[in-house]
Protein backbone atom coordinates (compact mmCIF):
# COMPACT_ATOMS: atom_id res chain seq x y z
CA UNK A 1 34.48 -34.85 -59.55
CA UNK A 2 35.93 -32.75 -62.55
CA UNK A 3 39.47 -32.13 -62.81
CA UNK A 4 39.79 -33.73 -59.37
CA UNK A 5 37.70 -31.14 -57.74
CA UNK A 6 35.61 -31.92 -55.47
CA UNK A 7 31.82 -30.97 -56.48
CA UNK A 8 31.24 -29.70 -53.08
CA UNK A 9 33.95 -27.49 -53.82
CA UNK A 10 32.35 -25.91 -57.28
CA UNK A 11 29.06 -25.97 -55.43
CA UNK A 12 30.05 -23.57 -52.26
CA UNK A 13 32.29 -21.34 -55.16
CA UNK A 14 29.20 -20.90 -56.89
CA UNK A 15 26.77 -20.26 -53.74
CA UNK A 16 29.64 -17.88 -52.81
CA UNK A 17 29.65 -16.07 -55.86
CA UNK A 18 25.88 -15.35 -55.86
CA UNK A 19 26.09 -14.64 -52.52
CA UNK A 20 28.46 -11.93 -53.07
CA UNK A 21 26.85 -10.70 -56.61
CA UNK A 22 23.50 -10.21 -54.66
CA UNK A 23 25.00 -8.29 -51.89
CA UNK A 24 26.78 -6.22 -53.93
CA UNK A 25 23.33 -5.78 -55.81
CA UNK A 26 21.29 -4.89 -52.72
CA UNK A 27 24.40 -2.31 -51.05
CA UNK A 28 23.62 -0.54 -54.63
CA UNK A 29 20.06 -0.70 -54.11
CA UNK A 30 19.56 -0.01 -50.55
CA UNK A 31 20.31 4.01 -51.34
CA UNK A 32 17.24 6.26 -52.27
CA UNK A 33 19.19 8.43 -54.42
CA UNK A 34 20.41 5.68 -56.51
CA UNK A 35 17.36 3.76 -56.87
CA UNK A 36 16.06 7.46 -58.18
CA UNK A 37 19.06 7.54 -60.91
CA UNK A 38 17.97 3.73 -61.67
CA UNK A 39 14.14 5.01 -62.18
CA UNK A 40 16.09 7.38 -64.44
CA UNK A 41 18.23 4.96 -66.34
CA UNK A 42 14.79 2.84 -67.01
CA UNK A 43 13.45 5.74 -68.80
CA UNK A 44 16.71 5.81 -70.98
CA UNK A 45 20.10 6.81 -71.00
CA UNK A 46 21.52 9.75 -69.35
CA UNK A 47 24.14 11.82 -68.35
CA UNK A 48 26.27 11.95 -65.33
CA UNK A 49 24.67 15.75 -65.17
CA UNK A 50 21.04 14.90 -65.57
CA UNK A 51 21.48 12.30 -62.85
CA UNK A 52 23.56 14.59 -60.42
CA UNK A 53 20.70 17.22 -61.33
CA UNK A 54 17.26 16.41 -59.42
CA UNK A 55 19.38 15.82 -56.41
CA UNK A 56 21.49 19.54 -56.54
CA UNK A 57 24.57 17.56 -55.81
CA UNK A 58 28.15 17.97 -57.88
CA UNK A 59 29.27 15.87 -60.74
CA UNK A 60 31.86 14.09 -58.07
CA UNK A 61 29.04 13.28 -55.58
CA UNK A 62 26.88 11.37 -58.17
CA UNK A 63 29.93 9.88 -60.35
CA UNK A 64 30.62 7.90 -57.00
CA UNK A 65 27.07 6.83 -56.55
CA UNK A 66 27.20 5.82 -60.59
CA UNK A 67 30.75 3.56 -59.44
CA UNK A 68 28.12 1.83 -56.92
CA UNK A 69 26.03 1.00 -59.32
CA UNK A 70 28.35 -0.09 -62.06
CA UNK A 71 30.21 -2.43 -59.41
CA UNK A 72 26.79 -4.12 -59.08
CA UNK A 73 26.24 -4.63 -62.89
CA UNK A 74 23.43 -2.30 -62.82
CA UNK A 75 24.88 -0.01 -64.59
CA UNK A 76 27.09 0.64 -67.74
CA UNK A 77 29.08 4.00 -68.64
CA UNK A 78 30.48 5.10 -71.67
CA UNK A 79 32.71 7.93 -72.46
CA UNK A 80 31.83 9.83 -75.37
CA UNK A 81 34.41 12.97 -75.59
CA UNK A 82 34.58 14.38 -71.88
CA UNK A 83 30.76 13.14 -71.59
CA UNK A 84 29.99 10.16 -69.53
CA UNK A 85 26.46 8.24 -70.58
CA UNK A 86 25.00 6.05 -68.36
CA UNK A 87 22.54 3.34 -69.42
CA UNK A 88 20.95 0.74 -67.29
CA UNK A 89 21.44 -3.21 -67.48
CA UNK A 90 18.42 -5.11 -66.48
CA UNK A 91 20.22 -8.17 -66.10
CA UNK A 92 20.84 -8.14 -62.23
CA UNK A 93 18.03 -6.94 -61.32
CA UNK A 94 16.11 -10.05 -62.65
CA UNK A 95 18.50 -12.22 -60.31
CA UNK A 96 17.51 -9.94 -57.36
CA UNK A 97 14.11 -10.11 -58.51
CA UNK A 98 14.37 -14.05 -58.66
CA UNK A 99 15.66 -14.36 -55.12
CA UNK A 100 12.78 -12.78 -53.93
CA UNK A 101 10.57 -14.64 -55.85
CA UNK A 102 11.38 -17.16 -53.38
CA UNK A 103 9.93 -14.81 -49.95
CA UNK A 104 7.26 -13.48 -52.51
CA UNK A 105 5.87 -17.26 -52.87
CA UNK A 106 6.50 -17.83 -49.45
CA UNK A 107 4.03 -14.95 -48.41
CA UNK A 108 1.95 -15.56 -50.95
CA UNK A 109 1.56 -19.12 -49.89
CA UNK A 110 1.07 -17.69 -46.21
CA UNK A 111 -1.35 -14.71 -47.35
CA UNK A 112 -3.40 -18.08 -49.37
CA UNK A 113 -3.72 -20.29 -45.97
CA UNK A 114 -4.68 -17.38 -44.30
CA UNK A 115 -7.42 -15.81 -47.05
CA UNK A 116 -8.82 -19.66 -46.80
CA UNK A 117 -8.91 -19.90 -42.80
CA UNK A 118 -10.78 -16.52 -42.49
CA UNK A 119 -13.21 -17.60 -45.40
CA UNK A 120 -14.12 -20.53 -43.36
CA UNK A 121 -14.50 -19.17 -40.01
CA UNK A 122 -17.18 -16.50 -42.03
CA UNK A 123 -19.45 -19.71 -43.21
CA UNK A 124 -19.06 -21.32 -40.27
CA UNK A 125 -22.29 -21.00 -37.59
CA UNK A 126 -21.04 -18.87 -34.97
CA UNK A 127 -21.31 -20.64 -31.17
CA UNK A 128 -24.18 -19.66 -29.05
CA UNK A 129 -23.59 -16.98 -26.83
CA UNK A 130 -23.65 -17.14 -23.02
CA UNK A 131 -26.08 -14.72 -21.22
CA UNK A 132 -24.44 -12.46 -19.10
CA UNK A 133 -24.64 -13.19 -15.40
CA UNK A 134 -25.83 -9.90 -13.54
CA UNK A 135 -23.33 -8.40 -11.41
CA UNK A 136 -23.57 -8.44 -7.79
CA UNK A 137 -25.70 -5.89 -6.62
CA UNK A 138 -27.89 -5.15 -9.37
């Protein structure tokens, strides 16, 4: 206990907050046109123009799907004059990335057994096979 708070407490505040941060990560994530301006950002910093650009939509349209992204951490922008950058932060992506690690191991682990059991039944003699019985009438 620290501070008299329970560590269950901390515990459930923290699997809470990840919880949430992921979430928020995978709303941002789960739009095409976003993960486009993110395959943009990874190339280097840009504009709120170049990003609205490939997608012929106004300045308005893609400032709100930038807000998306910066409420996620995925994204920071910086006002230079009455020009907004936008550069990308890796950061939460690596904790998406890490919680699926955990499914990619699990199929990966699953995929393994699998490979194995296949590999086996190849070297393995096959059983004899019955004759066919002739049908009735021939």
């Amino acid at each position: 206990m620290v501070d008299n708070i329970p560590e269950c407490f901390i515990l459930n505040r923290m699997v809470e907050h990840v919880s949430q941060t992921l979430d928020t990560i995978f709303h941002a994530l789960g739009d095409a046109t976003r993960r486009a301006m993110l395959g943009e950002l990874a190339a280097g910093e840009r504009t709120v123009g170049e990003l609205a650009e490939p997608f012929a939509m106004s300045l308005a349209a893609a400032s709100k799907h930038i807000k998306v992204l910066e409420k996620a951490g995925l994204v920071r922008r910086d006002v230079r004059g009455r020009t907004h950058h936008c550069s990308l932060e890796p950061v939460p992506l690596a904790s998406a990335d890490q919680w699926l690690g955990m499914y990619r191991r699990f199929w990966t682990d699953r995929l393994d057994t699998l490979e194995q059991l296949l590999r086996t039944e190849d070297v393995a003699p096959s059983p004899p096979k019955m004759p066919l019985r002739p049908r009735k009438g021939e």
